[in-house]
N, C-alpha and C. Protein backbone atom coordinates (compact mmCIF):
# COMPACT_ATOMS: atom_id res chain seq x y z
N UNK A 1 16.40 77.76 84.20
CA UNK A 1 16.08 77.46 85.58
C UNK A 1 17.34 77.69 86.42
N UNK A 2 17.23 78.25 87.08
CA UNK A 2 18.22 78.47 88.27
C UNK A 2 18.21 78.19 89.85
N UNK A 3 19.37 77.13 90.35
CA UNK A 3 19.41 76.58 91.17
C UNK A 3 20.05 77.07 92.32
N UNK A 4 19.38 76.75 93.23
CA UNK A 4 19.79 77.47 94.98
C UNK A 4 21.39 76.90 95.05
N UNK A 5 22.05 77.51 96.20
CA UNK A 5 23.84 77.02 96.43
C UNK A 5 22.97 75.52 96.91
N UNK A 6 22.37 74.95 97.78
CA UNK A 6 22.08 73.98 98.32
C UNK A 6 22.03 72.95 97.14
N UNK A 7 20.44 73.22 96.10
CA UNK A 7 20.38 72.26 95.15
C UNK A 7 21.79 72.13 94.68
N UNK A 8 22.37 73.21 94.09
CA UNK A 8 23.69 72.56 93.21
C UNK A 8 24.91 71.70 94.19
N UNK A 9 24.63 72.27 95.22
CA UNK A 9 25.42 70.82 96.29
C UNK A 9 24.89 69.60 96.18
N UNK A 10 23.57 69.61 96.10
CA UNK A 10 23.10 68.26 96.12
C UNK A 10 23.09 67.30 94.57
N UNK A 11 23.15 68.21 93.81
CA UNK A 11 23.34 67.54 92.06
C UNK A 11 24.55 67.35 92.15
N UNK A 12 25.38 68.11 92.75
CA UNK A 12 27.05 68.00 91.96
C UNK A 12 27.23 66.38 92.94
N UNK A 13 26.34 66.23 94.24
CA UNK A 13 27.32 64.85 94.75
C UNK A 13 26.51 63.84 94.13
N UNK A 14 25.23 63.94 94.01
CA UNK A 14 24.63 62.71 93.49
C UNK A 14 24.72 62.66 91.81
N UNK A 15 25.39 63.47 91.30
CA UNK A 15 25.81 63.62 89.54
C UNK A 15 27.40 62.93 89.91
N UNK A 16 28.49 62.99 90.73
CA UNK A 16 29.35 62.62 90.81
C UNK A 16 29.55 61.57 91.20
N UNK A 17 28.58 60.83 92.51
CA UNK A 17 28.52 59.13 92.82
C UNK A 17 27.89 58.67 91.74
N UNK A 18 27.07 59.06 90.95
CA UNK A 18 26.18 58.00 89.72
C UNK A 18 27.30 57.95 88.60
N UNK A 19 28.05 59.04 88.28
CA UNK A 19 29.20 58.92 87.09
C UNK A 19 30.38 57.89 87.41
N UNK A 20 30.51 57.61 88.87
CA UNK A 20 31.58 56.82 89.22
C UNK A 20 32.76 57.42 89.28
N UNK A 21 32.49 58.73 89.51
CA UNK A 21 33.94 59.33 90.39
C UNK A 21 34.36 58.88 91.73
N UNK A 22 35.74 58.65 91.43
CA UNK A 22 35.94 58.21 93.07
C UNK A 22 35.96 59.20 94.17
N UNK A 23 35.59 58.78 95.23
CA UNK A 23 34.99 59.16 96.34
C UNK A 23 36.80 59.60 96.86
N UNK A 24 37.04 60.72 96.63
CA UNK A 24 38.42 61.32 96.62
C UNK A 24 38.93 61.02 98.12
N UNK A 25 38.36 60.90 99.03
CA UNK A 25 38.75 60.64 100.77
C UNK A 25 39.63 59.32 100.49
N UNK A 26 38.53 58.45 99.90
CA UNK A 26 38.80 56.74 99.83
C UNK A 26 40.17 56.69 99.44
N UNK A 27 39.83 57.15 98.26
CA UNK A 27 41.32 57.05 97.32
C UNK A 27 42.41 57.49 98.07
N UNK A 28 42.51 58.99 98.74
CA UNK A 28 43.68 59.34 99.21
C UNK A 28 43.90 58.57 100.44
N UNK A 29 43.08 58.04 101.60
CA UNK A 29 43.30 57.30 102.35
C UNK A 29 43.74 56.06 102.01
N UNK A 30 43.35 54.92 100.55
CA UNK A 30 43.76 53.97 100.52
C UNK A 30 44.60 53.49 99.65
N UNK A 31 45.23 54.53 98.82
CA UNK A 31 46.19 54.60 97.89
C UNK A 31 47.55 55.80 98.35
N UNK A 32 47.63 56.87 98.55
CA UNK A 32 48.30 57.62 98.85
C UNK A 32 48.90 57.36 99.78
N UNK A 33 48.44 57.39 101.10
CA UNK A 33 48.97 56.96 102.44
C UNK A 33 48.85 55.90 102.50
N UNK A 34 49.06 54.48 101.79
CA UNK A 34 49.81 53.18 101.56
C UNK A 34 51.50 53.39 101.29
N UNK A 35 51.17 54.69 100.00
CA UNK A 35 52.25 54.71 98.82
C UNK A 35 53.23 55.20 100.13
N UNK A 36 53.07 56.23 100.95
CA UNK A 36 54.08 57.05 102.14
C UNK A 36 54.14 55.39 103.14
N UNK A 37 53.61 55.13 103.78
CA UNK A 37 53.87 54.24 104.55
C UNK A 37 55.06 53.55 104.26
N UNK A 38 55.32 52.98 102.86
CA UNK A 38 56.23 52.32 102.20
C UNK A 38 57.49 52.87 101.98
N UNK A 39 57.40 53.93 101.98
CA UNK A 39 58.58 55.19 102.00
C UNK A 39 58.53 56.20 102.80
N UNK A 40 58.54 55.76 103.96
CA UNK A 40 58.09 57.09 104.53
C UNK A 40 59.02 58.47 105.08
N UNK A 41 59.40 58.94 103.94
CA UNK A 41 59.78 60.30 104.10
C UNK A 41 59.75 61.41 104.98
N UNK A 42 60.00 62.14 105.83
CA UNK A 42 59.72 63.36 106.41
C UNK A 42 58.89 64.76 105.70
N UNK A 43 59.55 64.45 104.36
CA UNK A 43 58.79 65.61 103.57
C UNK A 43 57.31 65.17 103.29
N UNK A 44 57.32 63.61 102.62
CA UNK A 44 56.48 63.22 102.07
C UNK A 44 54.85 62.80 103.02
N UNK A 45 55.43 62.42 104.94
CA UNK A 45 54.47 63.13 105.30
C UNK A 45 54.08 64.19 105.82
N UNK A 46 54.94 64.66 105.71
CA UNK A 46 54.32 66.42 105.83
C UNK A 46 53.39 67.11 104.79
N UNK A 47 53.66 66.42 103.44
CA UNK A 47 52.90 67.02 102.54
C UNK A 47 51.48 66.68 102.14
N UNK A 48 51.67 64.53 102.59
CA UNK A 48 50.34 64.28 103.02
C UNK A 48 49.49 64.54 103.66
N UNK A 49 49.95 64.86 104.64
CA UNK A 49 49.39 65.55 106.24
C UNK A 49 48.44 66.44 105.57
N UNK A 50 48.73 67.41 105.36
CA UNK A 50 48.50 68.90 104.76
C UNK A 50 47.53 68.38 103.61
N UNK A 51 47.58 67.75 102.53
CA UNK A 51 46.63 67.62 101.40
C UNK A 51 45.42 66.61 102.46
N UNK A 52 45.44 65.68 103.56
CA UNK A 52 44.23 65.18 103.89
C UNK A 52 43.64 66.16 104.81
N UNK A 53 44.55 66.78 105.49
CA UNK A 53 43.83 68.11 106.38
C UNK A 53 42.87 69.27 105.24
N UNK A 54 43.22 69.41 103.94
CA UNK A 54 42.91 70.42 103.24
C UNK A 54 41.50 69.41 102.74
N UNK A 55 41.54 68.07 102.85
CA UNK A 55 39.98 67.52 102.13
C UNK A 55 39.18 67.43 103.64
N UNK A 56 39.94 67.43 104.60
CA UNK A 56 38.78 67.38 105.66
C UNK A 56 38.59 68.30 105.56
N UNK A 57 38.77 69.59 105.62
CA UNK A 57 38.38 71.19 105.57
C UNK A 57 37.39 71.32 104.50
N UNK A 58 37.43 70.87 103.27
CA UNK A 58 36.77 71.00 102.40
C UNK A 58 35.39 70.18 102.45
N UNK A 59 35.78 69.19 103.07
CA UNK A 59 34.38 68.44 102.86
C UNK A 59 33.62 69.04 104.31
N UNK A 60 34.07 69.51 104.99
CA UNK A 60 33.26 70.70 106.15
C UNK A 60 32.68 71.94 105.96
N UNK A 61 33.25 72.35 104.91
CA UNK A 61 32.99 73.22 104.44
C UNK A 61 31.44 73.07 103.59
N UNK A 62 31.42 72.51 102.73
CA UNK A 62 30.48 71.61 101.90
C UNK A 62 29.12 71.58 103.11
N UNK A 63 29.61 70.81 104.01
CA UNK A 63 28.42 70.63 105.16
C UNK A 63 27.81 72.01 105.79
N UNK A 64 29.10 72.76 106.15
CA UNK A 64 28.73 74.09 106.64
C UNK A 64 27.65 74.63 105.63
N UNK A 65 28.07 74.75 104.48
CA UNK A 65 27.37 75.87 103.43
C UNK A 65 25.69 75.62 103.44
N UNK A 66 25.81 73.80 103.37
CA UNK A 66 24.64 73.15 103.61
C UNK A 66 23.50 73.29 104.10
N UNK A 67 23.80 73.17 105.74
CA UNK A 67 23.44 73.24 106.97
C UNK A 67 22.98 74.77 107.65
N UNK A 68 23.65 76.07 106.83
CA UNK A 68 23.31 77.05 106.89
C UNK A 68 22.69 77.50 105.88
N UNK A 69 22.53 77.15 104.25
CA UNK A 69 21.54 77.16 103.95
C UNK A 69 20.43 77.13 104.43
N UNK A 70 19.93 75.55 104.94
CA UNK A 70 18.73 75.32 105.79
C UNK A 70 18.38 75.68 106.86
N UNK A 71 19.36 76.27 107.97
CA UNK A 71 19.04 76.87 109.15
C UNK A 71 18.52 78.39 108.83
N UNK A 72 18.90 79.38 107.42
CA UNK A 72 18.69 80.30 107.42
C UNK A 72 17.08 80.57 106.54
N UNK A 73 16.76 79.46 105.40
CA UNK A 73 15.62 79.42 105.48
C UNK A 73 14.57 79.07 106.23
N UNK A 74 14.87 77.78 107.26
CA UNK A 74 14.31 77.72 108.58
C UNK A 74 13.97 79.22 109.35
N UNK A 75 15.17 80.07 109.51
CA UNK A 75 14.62 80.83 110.76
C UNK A 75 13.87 82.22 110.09
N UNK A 76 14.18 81.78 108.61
CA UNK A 76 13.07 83.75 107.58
C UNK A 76 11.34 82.65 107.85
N UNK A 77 11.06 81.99 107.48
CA UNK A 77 9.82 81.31 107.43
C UNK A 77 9.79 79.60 107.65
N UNK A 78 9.39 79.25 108.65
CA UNK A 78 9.10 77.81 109.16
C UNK A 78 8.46 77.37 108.06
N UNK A 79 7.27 77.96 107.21
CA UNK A 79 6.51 77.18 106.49
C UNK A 79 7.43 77.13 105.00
N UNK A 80 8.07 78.00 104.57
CA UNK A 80 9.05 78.21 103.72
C UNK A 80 10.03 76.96 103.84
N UNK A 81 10.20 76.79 104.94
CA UNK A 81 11.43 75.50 105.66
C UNK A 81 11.27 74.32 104.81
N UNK A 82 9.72 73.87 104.66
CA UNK A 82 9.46 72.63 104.85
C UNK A 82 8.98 72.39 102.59
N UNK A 83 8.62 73.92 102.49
CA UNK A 83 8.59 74.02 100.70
C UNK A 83 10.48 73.58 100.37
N UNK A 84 11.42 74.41 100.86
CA UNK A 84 12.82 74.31 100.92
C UNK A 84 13.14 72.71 101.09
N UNK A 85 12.90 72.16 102.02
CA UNK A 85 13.52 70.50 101.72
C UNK A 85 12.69 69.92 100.99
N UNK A 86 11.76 69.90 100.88
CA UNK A 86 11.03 69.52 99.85
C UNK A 86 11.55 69.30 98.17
N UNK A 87 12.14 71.08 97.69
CA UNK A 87 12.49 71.04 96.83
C UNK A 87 13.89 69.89 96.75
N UNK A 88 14.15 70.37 98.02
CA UNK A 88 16.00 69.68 97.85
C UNK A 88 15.38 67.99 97.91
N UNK A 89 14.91 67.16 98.45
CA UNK A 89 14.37 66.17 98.03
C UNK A 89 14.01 66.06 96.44
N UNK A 90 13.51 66.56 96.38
CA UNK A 90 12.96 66.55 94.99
C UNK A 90 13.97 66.45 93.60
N UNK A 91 14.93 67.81 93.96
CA UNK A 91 16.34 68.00 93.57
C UNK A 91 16.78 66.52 93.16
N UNK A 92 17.09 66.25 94.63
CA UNK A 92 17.61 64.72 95.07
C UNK A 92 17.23 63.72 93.79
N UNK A 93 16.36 63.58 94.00
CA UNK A 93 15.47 62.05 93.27
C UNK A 93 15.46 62.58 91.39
N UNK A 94 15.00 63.86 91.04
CA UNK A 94 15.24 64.34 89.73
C UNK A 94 16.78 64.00 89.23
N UNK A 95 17.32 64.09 90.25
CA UNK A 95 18.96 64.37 89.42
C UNK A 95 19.29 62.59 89.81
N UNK A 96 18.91 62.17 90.45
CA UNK A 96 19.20 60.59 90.80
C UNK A 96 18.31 60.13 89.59
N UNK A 97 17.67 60.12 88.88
CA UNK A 97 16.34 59.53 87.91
C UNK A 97 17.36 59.83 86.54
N UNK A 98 18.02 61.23 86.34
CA UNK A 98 18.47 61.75 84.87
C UNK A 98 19.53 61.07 84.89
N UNK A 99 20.18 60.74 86.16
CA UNK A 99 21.75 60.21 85.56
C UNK A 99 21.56 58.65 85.54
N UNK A 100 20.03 58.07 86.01
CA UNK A 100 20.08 56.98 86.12
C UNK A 100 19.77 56.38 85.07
N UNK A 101 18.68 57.37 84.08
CA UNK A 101 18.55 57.20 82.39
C UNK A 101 19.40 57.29 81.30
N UNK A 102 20.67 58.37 81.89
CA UNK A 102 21.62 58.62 80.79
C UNK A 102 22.84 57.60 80.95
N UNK A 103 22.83 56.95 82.53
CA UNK A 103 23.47 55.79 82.75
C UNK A 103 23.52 54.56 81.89
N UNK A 104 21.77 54.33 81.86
CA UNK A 104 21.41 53.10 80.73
C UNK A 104 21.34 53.31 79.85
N UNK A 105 21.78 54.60 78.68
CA UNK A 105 21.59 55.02 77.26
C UNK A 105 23.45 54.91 77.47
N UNK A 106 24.41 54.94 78.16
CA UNK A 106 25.61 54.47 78.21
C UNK A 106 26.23 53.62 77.54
């Protein structure tokens, strides 16, 4: 079976919040830029700077890819649109159900 760029966006985040990966923003906001505050270097925020600018970019990116997925099946067929979230719902709740079984076999 082979999955649209969209579905595998949507498994990789809801396969990654059910495993208990940390939510990488959190962390670098509430561990990293504590650790600089305490020392705060010239280099060291410059380099922070740059690694939280590079996860906001990334997690925009993520949205972009998203969001144009769905706008571009939206504008080939309206009725196509609504089979398309559908699946990604579906996606959604399948991959939320498998990790929620292999969670409790844990």
């Amino acid at each position: 079976m082979e999955f649209n760029e969209s579905q595998q966006l949507v498994i990789g985040a809801i396969t990654t919040a059910m495993l208990g990966i940390p939510n990488i923003q959190a962390v670098f906001t509430k561990e990293i830029i504590g650790i600089v505050l305490q020392n705060p270097a010239p280099l060291m925020i410059f380099l922070v700077s740059i690694l939280k600018l590079g996860l906001v970019v990334i997690s925009l990116d993520w949205l972009i890819k998203l969001a144009k997925n769905i706008e571009f099946t939206y504008n080939r067929h309206p009725r196509t649109f609504w089979d398309y979230i559908g699946t990604l719902i579906l996606t959604g709740l399948i991959t939320f159900i498998i990790m929620y079984i292999l969670l409790q076999k844990i």
